[in-house]
C-alpha atoms as a PDB file:
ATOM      1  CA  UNK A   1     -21.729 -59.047  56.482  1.00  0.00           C
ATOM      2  CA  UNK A   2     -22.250 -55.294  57.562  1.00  0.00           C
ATOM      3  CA  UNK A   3     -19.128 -55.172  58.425  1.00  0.00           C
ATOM      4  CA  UNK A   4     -17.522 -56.856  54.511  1.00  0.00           C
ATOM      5  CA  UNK A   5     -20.289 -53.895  53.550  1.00  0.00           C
ATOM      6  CA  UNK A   6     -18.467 -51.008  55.660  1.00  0.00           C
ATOM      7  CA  UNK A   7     -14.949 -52.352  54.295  1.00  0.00           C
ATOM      8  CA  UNK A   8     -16.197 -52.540  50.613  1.00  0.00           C
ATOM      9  CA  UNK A   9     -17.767 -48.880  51.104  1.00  0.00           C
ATOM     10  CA  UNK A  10     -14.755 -47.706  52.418  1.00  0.00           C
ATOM     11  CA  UNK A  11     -12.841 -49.362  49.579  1.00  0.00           C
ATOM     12  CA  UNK A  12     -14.883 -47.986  47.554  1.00  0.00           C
ATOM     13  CA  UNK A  13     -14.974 -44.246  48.969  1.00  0.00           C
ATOM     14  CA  UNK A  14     -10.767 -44.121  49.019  1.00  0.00           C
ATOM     15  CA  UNK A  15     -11.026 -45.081  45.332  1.00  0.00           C
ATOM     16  CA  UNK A  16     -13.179 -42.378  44.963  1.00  0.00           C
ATOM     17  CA  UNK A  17     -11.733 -40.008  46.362  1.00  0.00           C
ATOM     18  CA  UNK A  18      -8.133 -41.355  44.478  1.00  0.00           C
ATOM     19  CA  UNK A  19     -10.156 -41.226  41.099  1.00  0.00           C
ATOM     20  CA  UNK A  20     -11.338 -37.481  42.158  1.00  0.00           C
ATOM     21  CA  UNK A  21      -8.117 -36.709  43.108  1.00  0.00           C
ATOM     22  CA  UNK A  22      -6.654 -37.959  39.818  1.00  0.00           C
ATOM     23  CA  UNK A  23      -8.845 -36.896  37.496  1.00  0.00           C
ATOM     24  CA  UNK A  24      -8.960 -33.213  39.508  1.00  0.00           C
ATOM     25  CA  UNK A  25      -5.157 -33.572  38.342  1.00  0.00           C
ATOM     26  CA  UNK A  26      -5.267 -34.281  34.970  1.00  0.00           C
ATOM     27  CA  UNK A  27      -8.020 -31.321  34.998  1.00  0.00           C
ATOM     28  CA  UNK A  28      -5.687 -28.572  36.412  1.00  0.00           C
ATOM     29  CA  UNK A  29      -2.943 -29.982  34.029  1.00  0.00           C
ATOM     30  CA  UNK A  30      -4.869 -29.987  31.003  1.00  0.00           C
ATOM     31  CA  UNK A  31      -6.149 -26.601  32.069  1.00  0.00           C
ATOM     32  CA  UNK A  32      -2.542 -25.212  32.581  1.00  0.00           C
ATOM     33  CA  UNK A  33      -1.799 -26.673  29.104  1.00  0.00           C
ATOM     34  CA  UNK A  34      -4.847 -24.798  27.719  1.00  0.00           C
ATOM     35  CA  UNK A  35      -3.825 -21.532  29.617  1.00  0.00           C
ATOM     36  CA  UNK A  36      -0.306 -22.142  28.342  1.00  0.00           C
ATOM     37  CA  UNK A  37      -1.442 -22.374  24.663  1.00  0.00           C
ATOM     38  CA  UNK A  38      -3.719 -19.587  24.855  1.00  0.00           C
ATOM     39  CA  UNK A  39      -0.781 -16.909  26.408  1.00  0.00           C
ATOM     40  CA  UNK A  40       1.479 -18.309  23.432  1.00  0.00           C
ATOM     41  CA  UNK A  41      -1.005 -17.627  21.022  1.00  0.00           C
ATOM     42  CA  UNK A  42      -2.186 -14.601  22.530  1.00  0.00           C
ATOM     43  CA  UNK A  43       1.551 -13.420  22.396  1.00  0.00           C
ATOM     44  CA  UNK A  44       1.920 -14.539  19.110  1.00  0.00           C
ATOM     45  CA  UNK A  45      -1.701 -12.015  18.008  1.00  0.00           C
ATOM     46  CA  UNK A  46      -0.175  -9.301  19.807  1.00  0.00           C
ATOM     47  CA  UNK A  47       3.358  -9.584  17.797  1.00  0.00           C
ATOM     48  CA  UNK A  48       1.321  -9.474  14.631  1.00  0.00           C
ATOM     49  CA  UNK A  49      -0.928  -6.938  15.551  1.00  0.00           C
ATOM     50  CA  UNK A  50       2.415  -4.962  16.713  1.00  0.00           C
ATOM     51  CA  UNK A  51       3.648  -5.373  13.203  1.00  0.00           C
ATOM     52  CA  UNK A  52       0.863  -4.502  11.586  1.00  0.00           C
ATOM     53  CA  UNK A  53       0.086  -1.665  13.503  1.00  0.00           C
ATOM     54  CA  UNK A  54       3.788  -0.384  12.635  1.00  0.00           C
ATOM     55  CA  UNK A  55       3.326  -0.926   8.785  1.00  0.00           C
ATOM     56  CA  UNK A  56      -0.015   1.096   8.540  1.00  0.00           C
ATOM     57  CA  UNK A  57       1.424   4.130  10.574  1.00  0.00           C
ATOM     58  CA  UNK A  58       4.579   4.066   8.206  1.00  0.00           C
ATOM     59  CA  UNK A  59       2.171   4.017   5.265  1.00  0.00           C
ATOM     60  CA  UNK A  60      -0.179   6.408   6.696  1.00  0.00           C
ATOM     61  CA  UNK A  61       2.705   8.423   7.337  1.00  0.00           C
ATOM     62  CA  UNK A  62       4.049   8.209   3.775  1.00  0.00           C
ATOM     63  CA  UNK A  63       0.557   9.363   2.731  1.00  0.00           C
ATOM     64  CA  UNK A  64       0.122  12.156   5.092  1.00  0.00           C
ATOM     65  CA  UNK A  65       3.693  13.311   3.718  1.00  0.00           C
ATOM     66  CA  UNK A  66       2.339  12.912   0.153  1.00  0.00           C
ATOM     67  CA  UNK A  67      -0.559  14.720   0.979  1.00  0.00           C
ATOM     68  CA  UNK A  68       1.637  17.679   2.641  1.00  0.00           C
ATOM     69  CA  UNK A  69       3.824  17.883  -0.465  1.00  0.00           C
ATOM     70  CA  UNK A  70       0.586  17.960  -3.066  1.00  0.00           C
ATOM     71  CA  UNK A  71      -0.914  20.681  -0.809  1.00  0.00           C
ATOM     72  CA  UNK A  72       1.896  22.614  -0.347  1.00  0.00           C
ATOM     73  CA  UNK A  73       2.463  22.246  -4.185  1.00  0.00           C
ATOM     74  CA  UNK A  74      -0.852  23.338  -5.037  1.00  0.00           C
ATOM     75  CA  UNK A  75      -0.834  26.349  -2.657  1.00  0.00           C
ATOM     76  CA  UNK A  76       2.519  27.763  -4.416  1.00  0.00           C
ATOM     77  CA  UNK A  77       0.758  27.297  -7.415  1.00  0.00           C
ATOM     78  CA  UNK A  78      -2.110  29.403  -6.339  1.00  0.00           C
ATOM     79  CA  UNK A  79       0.017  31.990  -5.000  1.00  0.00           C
ATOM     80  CA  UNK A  80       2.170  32.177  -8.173  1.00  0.00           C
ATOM     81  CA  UNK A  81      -1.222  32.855 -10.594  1.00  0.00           C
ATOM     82  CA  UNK A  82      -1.915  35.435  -8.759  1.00  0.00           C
ATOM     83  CA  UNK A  83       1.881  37.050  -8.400  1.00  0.00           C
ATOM     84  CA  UNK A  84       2.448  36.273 -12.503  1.00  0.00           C
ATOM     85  CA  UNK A  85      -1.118  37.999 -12.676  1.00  0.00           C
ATOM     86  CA  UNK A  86      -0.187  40.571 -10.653  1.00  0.00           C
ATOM     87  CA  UNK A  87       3.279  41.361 -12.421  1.00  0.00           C
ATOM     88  CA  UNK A  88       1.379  40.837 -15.717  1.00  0.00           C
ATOM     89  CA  UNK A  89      -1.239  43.757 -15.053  1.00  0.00           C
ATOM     90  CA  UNK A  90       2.031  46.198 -13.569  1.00  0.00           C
ATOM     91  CA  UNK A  91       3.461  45.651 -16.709  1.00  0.00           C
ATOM     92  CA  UNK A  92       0.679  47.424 -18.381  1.00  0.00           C
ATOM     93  CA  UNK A  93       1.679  50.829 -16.622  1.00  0.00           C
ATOM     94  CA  UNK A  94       4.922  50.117 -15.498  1.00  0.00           C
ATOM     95  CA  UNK A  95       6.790  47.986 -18.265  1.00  0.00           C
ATOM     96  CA  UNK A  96       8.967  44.713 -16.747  1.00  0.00           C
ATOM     97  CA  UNK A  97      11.304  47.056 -15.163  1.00  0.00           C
ATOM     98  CA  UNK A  98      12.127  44.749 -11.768  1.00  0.00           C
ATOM     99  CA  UNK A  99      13.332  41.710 -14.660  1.00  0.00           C
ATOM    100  CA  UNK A 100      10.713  39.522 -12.697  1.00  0.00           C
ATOM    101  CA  UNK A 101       8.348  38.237 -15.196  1.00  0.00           C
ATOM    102  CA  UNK A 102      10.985  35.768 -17.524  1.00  0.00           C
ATOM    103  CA  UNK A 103      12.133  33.986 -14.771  1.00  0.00           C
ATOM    104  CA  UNK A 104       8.772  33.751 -12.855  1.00  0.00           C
ATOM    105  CA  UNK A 105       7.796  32.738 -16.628  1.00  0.00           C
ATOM    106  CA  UNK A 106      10.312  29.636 -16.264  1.00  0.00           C
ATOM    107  CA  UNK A 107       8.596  28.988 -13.233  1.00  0.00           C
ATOM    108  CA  UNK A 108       5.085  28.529 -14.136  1.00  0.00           C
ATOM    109  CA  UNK A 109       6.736  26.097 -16.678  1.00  0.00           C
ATOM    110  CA  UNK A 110       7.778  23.895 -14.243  1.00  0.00           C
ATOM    111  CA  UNK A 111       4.780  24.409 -12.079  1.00  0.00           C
ATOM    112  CA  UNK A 112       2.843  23.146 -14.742  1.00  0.00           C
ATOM    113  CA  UNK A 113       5.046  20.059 -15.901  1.00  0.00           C
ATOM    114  CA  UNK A 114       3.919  19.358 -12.123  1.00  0.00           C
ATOM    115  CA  UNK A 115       0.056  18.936 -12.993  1.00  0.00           C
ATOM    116  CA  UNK A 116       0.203  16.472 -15.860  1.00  0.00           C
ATOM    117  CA  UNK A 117      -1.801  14.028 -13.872  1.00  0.00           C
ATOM    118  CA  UNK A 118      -4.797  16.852 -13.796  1.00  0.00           C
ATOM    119  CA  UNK A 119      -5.264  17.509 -17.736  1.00  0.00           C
ATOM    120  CA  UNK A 120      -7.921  20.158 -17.066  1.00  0.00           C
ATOM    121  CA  UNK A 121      -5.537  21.405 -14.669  1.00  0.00           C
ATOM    122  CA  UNK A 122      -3.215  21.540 -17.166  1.00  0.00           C
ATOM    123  CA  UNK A 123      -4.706  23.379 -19.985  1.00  0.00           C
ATOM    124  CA  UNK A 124      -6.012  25.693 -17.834  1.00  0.00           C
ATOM    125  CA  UNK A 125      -2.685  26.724 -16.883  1.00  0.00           C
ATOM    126  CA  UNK A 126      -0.723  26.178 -20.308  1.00  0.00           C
ATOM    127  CA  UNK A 127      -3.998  28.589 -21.393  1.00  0.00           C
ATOM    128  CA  UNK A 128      -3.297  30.927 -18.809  1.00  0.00           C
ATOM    129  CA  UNK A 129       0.664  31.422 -19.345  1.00  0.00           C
ATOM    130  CA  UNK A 130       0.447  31.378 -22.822  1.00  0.00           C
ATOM    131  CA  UNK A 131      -2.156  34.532 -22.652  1.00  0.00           C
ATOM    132  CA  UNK A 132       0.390  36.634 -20.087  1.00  0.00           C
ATOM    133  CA  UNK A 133       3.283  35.441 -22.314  1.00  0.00           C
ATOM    134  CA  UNK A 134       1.751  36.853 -25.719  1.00  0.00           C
ATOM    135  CA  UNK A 135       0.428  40.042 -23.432  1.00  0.00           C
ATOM    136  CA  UNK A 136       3.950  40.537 -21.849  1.00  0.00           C
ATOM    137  CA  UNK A 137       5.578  39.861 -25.663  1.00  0.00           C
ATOM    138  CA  UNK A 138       3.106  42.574 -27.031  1.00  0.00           C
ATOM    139  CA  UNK A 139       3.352  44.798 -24.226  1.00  0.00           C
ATOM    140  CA  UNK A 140       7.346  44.368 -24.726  1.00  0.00           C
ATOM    141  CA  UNK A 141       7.578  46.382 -27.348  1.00  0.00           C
ATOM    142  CA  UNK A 142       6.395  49.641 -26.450  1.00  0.00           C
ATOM    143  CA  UNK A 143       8.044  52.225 -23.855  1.00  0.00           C
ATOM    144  CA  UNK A 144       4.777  53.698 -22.899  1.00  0.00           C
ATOM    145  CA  UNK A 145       2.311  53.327 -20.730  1.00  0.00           C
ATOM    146  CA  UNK A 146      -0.348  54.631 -22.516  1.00  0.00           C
ATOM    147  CA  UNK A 147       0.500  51.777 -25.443  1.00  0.00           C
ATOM    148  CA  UNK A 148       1.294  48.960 -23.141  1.00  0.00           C
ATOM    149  CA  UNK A 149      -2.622  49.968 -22.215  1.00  0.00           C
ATOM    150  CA  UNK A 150      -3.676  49.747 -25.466  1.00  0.00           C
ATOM    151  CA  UNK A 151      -2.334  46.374 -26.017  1.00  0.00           C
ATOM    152  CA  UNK A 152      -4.215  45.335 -22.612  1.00  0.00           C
ATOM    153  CA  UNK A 153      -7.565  46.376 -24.427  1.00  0.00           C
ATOM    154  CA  UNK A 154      -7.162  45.086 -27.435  1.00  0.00           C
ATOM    155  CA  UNK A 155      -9.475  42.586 -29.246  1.00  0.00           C
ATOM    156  CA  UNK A 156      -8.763  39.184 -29.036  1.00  0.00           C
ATOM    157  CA  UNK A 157      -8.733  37.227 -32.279  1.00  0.00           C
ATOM    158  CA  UNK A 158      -9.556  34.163 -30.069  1.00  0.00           C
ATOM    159  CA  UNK A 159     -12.671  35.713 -28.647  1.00  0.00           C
ATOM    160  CA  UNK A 160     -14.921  38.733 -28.650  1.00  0.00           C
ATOM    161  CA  UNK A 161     -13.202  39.895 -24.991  1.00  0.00           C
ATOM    162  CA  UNK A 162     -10.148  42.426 -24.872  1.00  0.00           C
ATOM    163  CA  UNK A 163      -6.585  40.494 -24.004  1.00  0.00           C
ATOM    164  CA  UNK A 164      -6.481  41.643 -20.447  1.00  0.00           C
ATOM    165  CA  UNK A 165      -9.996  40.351 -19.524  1.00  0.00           C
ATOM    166  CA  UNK A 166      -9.410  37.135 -21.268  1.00  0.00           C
ATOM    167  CA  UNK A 167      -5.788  36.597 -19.660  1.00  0.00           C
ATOM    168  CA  UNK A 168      -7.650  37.334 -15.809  1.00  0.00           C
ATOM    169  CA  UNK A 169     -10.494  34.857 -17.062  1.00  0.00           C
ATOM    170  CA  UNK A 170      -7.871  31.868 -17.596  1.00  0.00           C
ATOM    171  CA  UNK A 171      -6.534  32.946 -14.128  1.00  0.00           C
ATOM    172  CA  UNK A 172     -10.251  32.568 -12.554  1.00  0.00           C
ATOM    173  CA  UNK A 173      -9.767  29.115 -14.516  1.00  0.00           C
ATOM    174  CA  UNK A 174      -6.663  27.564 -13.451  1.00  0.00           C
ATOM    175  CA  UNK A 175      -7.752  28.906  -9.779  1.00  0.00           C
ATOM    176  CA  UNK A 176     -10.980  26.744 -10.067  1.00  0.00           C
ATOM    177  CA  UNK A 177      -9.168  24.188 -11.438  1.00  0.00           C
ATOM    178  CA  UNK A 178      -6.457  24.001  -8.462  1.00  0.00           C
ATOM    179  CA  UNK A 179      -9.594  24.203  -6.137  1.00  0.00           C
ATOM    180  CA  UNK A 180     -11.123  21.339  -7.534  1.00  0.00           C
ATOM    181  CA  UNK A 181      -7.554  19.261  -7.764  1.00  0.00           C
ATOM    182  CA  UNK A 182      -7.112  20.463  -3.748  1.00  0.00           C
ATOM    183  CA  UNK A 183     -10.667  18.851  -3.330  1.00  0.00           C
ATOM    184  CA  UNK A 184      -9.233  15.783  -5.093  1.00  0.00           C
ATOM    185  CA  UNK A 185      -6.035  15.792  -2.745  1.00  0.00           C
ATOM    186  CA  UNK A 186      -8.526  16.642   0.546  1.00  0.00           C
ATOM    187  CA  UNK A 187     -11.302  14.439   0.360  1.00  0.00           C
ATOM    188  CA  UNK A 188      -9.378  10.596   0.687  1.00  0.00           C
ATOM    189  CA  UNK A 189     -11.874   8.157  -0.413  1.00  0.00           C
END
């Protein structure tokens, strides 16, 4: 009988060991399954994350241009007040003897077509041509200095300040108003 016991633990120990064996197998192979699955999927994040990654740097590079172009915009139009300001005020001593101010005129036209998205913008700087256009126009029609002046400090009919002070007020304006659209451009929300 011990011995039917040693043979029957023995029995039993092989099948044991043959079911640890086996189901030790079936482990490592459902494991390498699960690996398996979880590279595929991991490749298949990564390929989307690629992608996606690639999409927001093309947008974020169409905005950055965007951004360039409304800066670069706004900056011309700040340096153009103060040049059409500039060749406004020589034409009070000097007369438009360069030719500059019609076509720079033509140009602050199509500066301003640019802003329609910014009414106060806008006004600001359809205020502000139209005052150097009716000062230039007045100033047009006199060969001296002294009377080119005199148009310059003339009463406005629009307000109790002389033409020239008014015209370099709406430049202050449209130059607060291009700061504030610049703020608009900077600051992304």
């Amino acid at each position: 009988a011990a011995m039917f016991g040693s043979i029957v633990a023995a029995i039993t120990a092989v099948a044991l060991v043959g079911l640890q064996r086996n189901a030790s197998l079936r482990i490592e192979t459902r494991k390498g399954e699960i690996l398996e699955e979880l590279e595929k999927k991991k490749n298949t994040l990564a390929g989307q994350l690629e992608t996606k990654r690639q999409e927001l740097q093309q947008k974020l590079g169409i905005a950055r241009a965007q951004i360039d172009e409304k800066l670069n915009r706004l900056s011309e139009a700040r340096s153009s007040v103060s040049e059409y300001r500039s060749l406004v005020q020589m034409m009070r001593s000097f007369g438009d003897e360069t030719g500059e101010i019609e076509p720079f005129q033509k140009k602050l036209i199509q500066l301003r077509d640019s802003f329609t998205e910014h009414p106060d913008l806008y006004k600001a700087w359809t205020d502000f041509h139209q005052k150097g256009f009716y000062l230039c126009e007045r100033m047009e029609l006199f060969r001296s200095a002294k009377k080119r002046r005199a148009v310059w400090d003339e009463i406005s009919q629009q307000s109790p300040l002389t033409l020239g002070v008014e015209f370099g007020n709406s430049a202050q304006e449209v130059l607060a108003r291009l700061e504030e659209v610049r703020n608009q451009v900077v600051i992304v929300p």
